[in-house]
Protein backbone atom coordinates (compact mmCIF):
# COMPACT_ATOMS: atom_id res chain seq x y z
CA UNK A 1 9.97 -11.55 -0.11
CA UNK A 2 12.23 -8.90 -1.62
CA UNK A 3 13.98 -6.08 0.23
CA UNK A 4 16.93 -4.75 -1.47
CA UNK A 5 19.73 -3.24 1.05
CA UNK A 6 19.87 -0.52 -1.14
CA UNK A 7 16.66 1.24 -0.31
CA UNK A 8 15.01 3.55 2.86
CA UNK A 9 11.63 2.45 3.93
CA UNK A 10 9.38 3.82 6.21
CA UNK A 11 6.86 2.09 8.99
CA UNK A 12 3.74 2.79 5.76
CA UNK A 13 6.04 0.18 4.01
CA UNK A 14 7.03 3.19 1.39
CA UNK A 15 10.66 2.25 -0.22
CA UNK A 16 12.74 5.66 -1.56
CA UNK A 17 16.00 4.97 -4.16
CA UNK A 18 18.23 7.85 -3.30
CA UNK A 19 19.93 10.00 -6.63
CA UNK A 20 21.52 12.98 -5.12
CA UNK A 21 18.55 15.62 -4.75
CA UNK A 22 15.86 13.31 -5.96
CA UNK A 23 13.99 9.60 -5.11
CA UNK A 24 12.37 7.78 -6.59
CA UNK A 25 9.12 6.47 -4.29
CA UNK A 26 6.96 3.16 -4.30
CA UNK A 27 5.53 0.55 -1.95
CA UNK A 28 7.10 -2.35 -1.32
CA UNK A 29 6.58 -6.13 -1.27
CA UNK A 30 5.26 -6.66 1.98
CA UNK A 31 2.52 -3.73 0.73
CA UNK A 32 1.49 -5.05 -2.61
CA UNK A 33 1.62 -8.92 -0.99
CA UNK A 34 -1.04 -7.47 1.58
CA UNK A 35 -3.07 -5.15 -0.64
CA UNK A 36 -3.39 -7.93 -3.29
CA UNK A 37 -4.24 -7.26 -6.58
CA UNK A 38 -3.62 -3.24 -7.52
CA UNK A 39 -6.13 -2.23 -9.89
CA UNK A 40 -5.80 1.57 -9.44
CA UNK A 41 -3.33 4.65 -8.30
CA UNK A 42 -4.35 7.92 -7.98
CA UNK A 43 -1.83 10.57 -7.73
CA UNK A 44 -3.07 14.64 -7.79
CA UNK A 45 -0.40 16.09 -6.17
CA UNK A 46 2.33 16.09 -9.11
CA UNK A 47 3.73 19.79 -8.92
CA UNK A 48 3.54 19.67 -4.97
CA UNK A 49 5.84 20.28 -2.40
CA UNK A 50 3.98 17.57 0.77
CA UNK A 51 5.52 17.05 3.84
CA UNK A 52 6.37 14.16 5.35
CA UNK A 53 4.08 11.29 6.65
CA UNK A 54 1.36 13.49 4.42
CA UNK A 55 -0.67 12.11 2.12
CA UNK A 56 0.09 12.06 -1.85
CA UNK A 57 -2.24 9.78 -3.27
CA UNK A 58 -4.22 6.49 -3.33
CA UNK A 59 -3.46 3.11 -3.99
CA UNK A 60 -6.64 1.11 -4.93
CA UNK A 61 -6.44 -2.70 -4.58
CA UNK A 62 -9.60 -5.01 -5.35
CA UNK A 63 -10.82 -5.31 -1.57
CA UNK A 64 -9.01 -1.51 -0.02
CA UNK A 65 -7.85 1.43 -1.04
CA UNK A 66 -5.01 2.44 0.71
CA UNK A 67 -3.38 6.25 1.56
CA UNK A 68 0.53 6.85 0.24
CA UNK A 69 2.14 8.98 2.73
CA UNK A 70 5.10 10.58 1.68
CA UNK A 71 8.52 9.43 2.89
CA UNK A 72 10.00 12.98 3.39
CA UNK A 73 9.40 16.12 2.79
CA UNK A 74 9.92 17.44 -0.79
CA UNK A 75 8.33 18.16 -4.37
CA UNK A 76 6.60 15.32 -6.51
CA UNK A 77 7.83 15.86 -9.91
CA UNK A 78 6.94 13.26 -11.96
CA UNK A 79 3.94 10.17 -11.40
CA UNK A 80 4.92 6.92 -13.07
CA UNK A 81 2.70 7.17 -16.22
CA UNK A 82 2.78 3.64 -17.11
CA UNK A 83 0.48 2.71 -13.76
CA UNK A 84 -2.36 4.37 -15.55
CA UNK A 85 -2.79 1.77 -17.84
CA UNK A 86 -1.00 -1.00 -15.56
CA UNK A 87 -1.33 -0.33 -12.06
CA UNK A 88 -0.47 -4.35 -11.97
CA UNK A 89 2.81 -3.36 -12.33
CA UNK A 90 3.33 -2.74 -8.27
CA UNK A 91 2.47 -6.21 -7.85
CA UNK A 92 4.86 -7.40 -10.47
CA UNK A 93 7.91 -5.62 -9.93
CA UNK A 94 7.65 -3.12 -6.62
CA UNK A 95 11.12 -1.69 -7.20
CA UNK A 96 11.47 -1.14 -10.19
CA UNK A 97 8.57 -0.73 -12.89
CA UNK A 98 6.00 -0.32 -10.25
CA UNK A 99 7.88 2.86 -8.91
CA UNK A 100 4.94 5.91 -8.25
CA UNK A 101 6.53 9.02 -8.03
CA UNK A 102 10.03 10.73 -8.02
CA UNK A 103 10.60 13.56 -5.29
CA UNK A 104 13.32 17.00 -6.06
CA UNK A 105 14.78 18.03 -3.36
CA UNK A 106 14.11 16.24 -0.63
CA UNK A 107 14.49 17.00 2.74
CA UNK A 108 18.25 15.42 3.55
CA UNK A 109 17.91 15.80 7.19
CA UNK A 110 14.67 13.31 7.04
CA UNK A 111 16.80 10.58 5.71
CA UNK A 112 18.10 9.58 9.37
CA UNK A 113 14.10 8.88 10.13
CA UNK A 114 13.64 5.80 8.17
CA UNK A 115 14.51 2.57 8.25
CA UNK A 116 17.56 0.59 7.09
CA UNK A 117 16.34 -3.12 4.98
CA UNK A 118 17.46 -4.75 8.24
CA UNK A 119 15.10 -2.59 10.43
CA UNK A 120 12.19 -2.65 7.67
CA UNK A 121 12.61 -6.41 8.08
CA UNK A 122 12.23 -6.45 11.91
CA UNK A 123 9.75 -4.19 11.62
CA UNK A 124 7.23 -6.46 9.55
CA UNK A 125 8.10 -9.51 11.17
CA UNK A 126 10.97 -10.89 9.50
């Protein structure tokens, strides 16, 4: 299972790439291993500014659908376009084309709340 050192996650297995004042958000492996196959994402909150541990979308697998919650605080500016015609791209590559959203200007001061790879990893089991 893959969790680069490079990334924040949070405890709703959310991963955030940080460039300066904005991230780029998406689930990780553990989350697409456990939801299975992704068949859908719903996102309606482009153009939002959602605090954290709120909800920003849905993630639709064959068996669940699943909330997104977001990571910290800050304004979704751009949805991953290519998941509306391959949502399987999660599954195949979490960090990188199966990104969902990027955030502007997020909240700095949340950054200290989430987890380093090393406590993601304890944190699911491994």
């Amino acid at each position: 299972m893959e969790i680069p050192n490079n990334l924040k996650y949070t405890k709703d297995h959310e991963w955030i790439l940080i460039n300066d004042d904005e991230i780029i958000c998406g689930i990780t492996d553990f989350a697409q291993r456990e939801l299975g196959d992704i068949v859908y994402v719903d996102i309606d909150t482009v153009g939002d500014t959602i605090n954290r541990e709120s909800i920003f979308g849905t993630i639709e697998a064959v068996k669940t659908v699943s909330d997104l919650f977001m990571p910290v605080t800050g304004t979704i500016i751009e949805q991953n376009e290519e998941l509306n015609n391959n949502p399987e791209l999660i599954n195949e590559s979490p960090y990188e084309k199966g990104w969902i959203v990027k955030i502007k200007n997020p909240n700095s001061d949340e950054f200290d709340q989430l987890l380093s790879a090393e406590e993601y990893k304890k944190e699911i089991g491994l």
